[in-house]
Structure formats: C-alpha cells, structure tokens
C-alpha atoms as a PDB file:
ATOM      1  CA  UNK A   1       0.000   0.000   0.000  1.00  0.00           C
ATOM      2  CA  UNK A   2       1.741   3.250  -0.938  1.00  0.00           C
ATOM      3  CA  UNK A   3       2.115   5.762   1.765  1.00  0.00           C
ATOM      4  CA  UNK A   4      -0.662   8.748   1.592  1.00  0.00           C
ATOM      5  CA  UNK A   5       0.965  12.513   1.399  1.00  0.00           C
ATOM      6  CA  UNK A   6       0.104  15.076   3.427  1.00  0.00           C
ATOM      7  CA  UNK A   7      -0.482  18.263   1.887  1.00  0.00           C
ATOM      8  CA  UNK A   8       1.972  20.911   4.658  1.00  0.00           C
ATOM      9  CA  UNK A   9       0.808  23.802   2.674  1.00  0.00           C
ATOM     10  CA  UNK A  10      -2.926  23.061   4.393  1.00  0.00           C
ATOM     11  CA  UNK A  11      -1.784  23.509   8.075  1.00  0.00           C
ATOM     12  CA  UNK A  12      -3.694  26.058   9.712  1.00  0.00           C
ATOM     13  CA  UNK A  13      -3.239  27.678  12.502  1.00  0.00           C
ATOM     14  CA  UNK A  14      -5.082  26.284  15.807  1.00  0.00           C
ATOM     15  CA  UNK A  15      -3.927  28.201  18.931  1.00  0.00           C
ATOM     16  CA  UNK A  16      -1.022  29.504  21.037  1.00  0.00           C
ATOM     17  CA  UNK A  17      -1.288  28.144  24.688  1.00  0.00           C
ATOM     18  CA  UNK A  18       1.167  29.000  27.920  1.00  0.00           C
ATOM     19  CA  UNK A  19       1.107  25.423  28.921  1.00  0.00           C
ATOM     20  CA  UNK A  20      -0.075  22.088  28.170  1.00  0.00           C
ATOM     21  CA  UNK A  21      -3.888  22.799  29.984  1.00  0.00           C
ATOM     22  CA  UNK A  22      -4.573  25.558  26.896  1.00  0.00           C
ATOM     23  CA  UNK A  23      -3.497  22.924  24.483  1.00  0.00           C
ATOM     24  CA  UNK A  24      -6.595  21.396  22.139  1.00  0.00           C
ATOM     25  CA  UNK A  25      -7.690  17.929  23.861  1.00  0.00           C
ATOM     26  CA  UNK A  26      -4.876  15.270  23.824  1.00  0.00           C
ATOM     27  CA  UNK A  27      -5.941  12.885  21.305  1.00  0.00           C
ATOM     28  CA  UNK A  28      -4.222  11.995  17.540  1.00  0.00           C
ATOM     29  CA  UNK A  29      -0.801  12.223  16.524  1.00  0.00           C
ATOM     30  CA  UNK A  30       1.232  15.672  16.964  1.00  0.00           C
ATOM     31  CA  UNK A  31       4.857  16.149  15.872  1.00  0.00           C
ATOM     32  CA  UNK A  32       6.841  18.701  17.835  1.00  0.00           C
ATOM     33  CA  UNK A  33       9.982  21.252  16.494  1.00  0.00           C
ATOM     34  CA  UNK A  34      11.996  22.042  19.131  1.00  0.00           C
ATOM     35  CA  UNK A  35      15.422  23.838  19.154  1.00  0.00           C
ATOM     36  CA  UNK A  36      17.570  26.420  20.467  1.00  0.00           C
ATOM     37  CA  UNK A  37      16.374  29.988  19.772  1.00  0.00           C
ATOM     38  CA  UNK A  38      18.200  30.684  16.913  1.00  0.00           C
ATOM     39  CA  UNK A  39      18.089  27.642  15.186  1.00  0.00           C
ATOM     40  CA  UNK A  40      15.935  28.383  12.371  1.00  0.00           C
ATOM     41  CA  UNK A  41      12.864  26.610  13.857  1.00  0.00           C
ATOM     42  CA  UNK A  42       9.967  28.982  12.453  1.00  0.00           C
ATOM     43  CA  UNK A  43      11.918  29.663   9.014  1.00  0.00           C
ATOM     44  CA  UNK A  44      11.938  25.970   8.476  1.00  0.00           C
ATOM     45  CA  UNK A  45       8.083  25.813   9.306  1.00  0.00           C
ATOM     46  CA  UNK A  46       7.274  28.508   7.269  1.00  0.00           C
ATOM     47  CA  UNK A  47       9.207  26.863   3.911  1.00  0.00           C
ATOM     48  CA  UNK A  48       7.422  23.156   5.092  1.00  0.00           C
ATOM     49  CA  UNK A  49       4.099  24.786   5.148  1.00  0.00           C
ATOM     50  CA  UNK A  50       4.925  27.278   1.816  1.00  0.00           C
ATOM     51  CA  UNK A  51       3.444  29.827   3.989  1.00  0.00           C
ATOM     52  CA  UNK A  52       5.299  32.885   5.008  1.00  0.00           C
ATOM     53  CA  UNK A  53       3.960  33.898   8.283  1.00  0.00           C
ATOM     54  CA  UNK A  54       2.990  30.409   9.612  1.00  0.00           C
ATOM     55  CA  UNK A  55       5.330  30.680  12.343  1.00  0.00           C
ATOM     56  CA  UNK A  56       6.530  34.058  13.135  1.00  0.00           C
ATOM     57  CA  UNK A  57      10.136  34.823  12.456  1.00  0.00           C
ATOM     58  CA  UNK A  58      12.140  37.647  14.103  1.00  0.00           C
ATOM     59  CA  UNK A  59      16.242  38.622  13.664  1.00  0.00           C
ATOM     60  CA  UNK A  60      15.858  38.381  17.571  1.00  0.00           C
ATOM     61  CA  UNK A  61      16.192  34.906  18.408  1.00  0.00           C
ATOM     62  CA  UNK A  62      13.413  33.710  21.059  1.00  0.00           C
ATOM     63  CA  UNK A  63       9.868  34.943  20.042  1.00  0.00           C
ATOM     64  CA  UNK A  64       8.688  31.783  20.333  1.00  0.00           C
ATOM     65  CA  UNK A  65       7.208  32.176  23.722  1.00  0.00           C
ATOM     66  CA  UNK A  66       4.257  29.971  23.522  1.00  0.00           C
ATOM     67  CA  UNK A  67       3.179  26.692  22.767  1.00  0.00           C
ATOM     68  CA  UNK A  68       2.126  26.883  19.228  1.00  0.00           C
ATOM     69  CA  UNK A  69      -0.044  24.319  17.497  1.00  0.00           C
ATOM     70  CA  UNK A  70      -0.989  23.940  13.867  1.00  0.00           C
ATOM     71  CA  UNK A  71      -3.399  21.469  12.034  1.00  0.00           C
ATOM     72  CA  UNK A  72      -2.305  19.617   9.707  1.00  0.00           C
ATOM     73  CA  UNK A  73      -5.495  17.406   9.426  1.00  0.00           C
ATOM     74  CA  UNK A  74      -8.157  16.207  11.191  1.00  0.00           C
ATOM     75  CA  UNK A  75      -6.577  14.800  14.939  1.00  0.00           C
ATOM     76  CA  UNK A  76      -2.696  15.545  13.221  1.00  0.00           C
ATOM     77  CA  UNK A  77      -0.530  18.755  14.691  1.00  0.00           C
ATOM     78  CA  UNK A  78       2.277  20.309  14.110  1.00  0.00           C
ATOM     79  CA  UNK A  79       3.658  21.764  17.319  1.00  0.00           C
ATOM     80  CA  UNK A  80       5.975  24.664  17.653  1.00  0.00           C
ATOM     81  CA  UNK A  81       7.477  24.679  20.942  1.00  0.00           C
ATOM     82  CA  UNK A  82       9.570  26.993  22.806  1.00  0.00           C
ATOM     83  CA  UNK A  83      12.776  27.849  21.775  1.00  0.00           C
ATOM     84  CA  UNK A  84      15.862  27.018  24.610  1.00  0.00           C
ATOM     85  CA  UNK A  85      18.910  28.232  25.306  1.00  0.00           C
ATOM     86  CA  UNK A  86      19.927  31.901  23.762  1.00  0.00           C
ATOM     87  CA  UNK A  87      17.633  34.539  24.021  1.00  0.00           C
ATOM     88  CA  UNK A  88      17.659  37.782  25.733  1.00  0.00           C
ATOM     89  CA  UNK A  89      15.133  37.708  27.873  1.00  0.00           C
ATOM     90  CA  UNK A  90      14.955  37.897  31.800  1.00  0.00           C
ATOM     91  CA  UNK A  91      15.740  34.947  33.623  1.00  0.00           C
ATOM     92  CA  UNK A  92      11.885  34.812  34.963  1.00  0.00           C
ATOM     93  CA  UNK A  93      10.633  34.535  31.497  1.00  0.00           C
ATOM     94  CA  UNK A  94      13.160  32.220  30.055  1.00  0.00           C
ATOM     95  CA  UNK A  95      12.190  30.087  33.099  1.00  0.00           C
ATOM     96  CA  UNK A  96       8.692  29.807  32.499  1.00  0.00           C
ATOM     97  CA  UNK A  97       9.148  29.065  28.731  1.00  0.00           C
ATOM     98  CA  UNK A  98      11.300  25.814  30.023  1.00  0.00           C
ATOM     99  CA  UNK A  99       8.751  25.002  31.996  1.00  0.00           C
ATOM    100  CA  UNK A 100       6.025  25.074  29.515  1.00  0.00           C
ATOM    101  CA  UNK A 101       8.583  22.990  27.227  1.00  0.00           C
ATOM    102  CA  UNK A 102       9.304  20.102  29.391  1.00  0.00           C
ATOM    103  CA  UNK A 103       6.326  20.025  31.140  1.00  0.00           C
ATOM    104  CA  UNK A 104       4.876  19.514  27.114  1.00  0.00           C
ATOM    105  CA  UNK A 105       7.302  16.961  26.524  1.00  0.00           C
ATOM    106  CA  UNK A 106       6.841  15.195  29.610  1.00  0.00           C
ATOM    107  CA  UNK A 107       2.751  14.657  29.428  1.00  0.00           C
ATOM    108  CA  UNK A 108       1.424  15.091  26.328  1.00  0.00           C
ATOM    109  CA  UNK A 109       0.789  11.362  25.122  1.00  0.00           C
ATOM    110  CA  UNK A 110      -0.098  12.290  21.091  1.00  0.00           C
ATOM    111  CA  UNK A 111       3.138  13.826  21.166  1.00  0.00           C
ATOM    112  CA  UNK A 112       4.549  10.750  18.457  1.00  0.00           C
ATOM    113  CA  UNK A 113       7.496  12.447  16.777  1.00  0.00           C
ATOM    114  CA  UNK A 114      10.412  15.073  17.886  1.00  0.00           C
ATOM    115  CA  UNK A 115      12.183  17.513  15.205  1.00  0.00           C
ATOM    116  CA  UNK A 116      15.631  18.956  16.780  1.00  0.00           C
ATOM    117  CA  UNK A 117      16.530  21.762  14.894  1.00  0.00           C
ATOM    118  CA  UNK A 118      19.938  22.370  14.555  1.00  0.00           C
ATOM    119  CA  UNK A 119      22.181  24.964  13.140  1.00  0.00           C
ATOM    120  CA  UNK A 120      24.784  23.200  10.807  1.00  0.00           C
ATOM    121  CA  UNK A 121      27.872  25.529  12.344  1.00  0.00           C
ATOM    122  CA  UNK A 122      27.010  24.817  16.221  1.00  0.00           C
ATOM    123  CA  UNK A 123      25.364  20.999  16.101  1.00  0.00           C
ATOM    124  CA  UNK A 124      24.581  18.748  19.442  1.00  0.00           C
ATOM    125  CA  UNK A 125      24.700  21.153  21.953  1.00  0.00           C
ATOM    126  CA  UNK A 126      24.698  20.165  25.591  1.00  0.00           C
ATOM    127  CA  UNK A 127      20.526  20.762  25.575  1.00  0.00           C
ATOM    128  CA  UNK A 128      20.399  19.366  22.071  1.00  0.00           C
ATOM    129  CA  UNK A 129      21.734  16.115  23.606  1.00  0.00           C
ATOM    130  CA  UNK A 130      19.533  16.725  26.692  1.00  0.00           C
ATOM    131  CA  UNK A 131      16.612  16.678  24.847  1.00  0.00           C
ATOM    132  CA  UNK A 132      17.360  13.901  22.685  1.00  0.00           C
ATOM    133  CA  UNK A 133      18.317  11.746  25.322  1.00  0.00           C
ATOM    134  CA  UNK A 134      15.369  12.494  26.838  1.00  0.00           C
ATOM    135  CA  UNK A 135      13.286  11.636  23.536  1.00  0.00           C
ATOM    136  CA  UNK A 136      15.235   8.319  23.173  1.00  0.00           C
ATOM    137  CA  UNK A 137      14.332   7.106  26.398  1.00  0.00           C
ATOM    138  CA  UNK A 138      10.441   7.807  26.226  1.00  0.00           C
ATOM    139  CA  UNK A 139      10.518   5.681  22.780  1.00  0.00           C
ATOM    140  CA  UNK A 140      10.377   8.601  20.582  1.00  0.00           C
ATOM    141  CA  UNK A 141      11.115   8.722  16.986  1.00  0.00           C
ATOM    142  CA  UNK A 142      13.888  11.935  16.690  1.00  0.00           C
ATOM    143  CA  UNK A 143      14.935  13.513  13.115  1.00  0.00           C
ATOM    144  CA  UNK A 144      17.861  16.190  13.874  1.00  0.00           C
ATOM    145  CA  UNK A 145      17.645  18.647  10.892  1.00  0.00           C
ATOM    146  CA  UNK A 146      20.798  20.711  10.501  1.00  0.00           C
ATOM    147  CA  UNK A 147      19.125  23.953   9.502  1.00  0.00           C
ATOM    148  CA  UNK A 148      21.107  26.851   7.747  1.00  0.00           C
ATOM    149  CA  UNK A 149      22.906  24.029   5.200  1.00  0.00           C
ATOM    150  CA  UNK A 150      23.330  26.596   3.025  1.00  0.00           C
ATOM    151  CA  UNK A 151      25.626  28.961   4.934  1.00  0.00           C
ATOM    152  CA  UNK A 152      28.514  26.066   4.375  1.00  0.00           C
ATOM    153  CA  UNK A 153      29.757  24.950   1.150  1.00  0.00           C
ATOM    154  CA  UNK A 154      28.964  21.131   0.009  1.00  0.00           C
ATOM    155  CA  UNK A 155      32.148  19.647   1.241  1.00  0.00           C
ATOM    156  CA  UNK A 156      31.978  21.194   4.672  1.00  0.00           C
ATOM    157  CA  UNK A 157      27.961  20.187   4.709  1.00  0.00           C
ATOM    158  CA  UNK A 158      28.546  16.325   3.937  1.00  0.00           C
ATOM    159  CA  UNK A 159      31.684  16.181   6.525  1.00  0.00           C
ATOM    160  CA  UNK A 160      29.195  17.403   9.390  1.00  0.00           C
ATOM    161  CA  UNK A 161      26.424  15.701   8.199  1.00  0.00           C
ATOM    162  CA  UNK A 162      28.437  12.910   8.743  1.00  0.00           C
ATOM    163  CA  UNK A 163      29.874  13.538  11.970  1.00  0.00           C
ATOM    164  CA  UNK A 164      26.821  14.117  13.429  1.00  0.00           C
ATOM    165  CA  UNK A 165      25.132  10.845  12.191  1.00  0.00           C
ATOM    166  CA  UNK A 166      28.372   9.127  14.031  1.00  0.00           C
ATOM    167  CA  UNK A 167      27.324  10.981  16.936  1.00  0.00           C
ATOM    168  CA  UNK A 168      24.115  10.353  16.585  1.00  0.00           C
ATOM    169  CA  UNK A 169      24.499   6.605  17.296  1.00  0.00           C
ATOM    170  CA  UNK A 170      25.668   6.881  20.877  1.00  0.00           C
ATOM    171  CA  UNK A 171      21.873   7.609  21.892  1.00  0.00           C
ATOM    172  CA  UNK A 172      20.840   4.288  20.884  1.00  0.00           C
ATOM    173  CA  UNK A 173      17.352   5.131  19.001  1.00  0.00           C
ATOM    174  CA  UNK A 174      15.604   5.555  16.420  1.00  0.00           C
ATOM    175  CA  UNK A 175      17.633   9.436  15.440  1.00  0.00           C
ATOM    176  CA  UNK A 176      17.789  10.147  11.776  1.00  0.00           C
ATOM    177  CA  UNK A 177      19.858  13.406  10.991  1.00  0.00           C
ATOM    178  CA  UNK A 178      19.005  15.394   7.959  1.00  0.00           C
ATOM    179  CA  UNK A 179      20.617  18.595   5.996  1.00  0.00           C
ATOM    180  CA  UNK A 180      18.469  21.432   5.456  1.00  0.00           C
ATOM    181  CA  UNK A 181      18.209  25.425   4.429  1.00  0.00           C
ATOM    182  CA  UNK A 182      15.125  27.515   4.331  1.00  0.00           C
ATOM    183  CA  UNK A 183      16.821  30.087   2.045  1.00  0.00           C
ATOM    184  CA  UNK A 184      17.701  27.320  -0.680  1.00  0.00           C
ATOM    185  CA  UNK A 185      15.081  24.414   0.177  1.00  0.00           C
ATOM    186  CA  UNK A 186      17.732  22.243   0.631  1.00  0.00           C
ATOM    187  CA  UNK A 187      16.605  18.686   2.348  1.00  0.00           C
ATOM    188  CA  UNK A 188      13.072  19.889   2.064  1.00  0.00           C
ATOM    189  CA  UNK A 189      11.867  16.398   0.009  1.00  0.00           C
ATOM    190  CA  UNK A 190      13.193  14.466   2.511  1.00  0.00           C
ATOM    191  CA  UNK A 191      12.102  16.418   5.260  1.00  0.00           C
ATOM    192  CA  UNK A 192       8.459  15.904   4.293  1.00  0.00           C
ATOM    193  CA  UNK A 193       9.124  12.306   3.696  1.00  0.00           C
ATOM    194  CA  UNK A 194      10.390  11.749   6.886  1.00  0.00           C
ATOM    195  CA  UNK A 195       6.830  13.386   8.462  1.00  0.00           C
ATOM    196  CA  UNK A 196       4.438  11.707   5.814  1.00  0.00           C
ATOM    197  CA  UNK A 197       6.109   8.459   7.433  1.00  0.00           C
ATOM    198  CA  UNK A 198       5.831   9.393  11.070  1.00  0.00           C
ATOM    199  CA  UNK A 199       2.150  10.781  10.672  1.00  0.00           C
ATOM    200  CA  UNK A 200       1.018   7.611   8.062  1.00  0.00           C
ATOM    201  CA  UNK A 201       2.778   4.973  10.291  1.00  0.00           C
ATOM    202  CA  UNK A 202       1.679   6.373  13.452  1.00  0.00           C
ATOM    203  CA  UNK A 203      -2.031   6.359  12.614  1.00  0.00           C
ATOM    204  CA  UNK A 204      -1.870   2.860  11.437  1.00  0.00           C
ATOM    205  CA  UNK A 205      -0.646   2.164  14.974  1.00  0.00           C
ATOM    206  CA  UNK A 206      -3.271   3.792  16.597  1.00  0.00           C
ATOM    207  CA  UNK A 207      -6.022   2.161  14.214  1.00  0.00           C
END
C-alpha cells in the first residue's frame, strides 16, 4: 500500500497556549519542532508549510514564547514549541518558557514524533543532547535537521552531516539526521518524507 501525502501547505493555525492545559484535547498524533532559539525553527516551518507567516520569524532569536499548534489534518498537529537556550530575555521569562517545554514533553501522550533543529555551524549542543536523550528514552522517533545548510559549502555540509550521524548513534534510538536550508530548500523532500512516514505509520498504529 503506498504511503498517503500530506499536503503541509494546508496547516492552519489552531492556537497559542502557555502550557499544556490551553493545548486542544490530547488525542491523535502531533509532531513537535523544538530547538535552540536561533536555530531556524519557524523559518523551516514557514518553507514546510509554503506559507510565510505560519510561524513568526524575528532577527531576535526567542519569540517563540508559547506553545504553538498547527493542524495539519483532522486529529494531526504540528507543534511549535519553545525555543531554549539563547535569548535575551529575563531569567523569569526564560524560566517559564522551560517550563512550559518540558512540562509539554513530559505529558502530552499524542506527542509521536520530535524535530531537533539544529544549526549546521554549532550541532549537538549540551541541551540538544539533553533533549534527545530524553526523547530516546520515552521511545520517541527523533529527526535532527541541521538547519542553515546553506551557509557552508557542500564539502563542509557532507563532513558534518556525517559527523553528526556518528554521533548520533551513541543515543541508541531511532535518530535520523538530515541537511536542510530555508533560504535554498535544501533537504526539504526528505524532510516531508520523513513526516508523511511518522504521521502515516503512526495512525496505522493507533487504528
């Protein structure tokens, strides 16, 4: 039976929610982005869903604030979580944002799939690892996209690319790693592939 295609440019927005009790009702399959604050996480939203102001982007890393949620179809979400790690912000808001992120990660059983954004030139930081780890552990299928391929040359790309899929072994699941740019589209193909899989495989589960 071939695999069905979702269509990414039909996501719609749903609702931004402080914590997991604003969320819609948990039930269906959601996949979560997740990354460090300037990572590239709602540029590479925006070119999945060919829609420019999907996610907001800012040249101030850390406006994600919020719990962000996006249908994809009927009981399927795309969730756009809180960014970690850079931002300037105070220390009281930065707090509350990791506590809306793990307490997410933590609870919410549709959560069936975890993107790690990356950027290429700063890979597998100590939280990226955290997070993964964490991920592994709770069964979770993990794609690492390195975001911002295009800002190394092809040689340099492939030789990280690399490294990191080495590295990615040591957490002992099921971690794919992935190239990717917003600016050129780079990795995009594959990058949908990888979700039509997670969504179409995860429903037959759940069936």
């Amino acid at each position: 039976m071939s695999q069905p295609k979702f269509n990414f440019q039909q996501v719609s927005f749903l609702t931004s929610a402080p914590d997991i009790r604003a969320l819609p009702a948990d039930t269906g399959t959601e996949v979560a982005f997740a990354g460090r604050s300037n990572a590239g996480k709602s540029s590479a939203l925006n070119t999945l869903t060919r829609q420019n102001n999907l996610a907001r982007t800012s040249k101030t890393p850390g406006r994600t604030q919020l719990i962000n949620t996006f249908e994809l179809a009927p009981d399927k979400r795309l969730i756009d979580l809180p960014g970690y790690g850079f931002a300037k912000v105070p220390l009281a808001v930065k707090e509350k944002w990791q506590q809306s992120l793990s307490e997410y990660l933590q609870k919410r059983q549709s959560l069936k799939g975890l993107v790690v954004l990356m950027d290429i030139r700063h890979p597998l930081k100590d939280l990226d690892q955290q997070l993964i780890f964490w991920a592994v552990e709770s069964k979770l299928p993990v794609l690492l996209l390195l975001t911002k391929a295009d800002k190394l040359g092809p040689g340099a790309r492939k030789k990280i690319l690399l490294e990191v899929r080495e590295a990615a072994l040591a957490f002992m699941g099921d971690v794919q790693v992935q190239l990717f740019s917003s600016l050129s589209k780079l990795g995009l193909p594959e990058f949908e592939q990888v979700l039509n899989g997670w969504f179409t495989d995860l429903t037959d589960e759940t069936t």
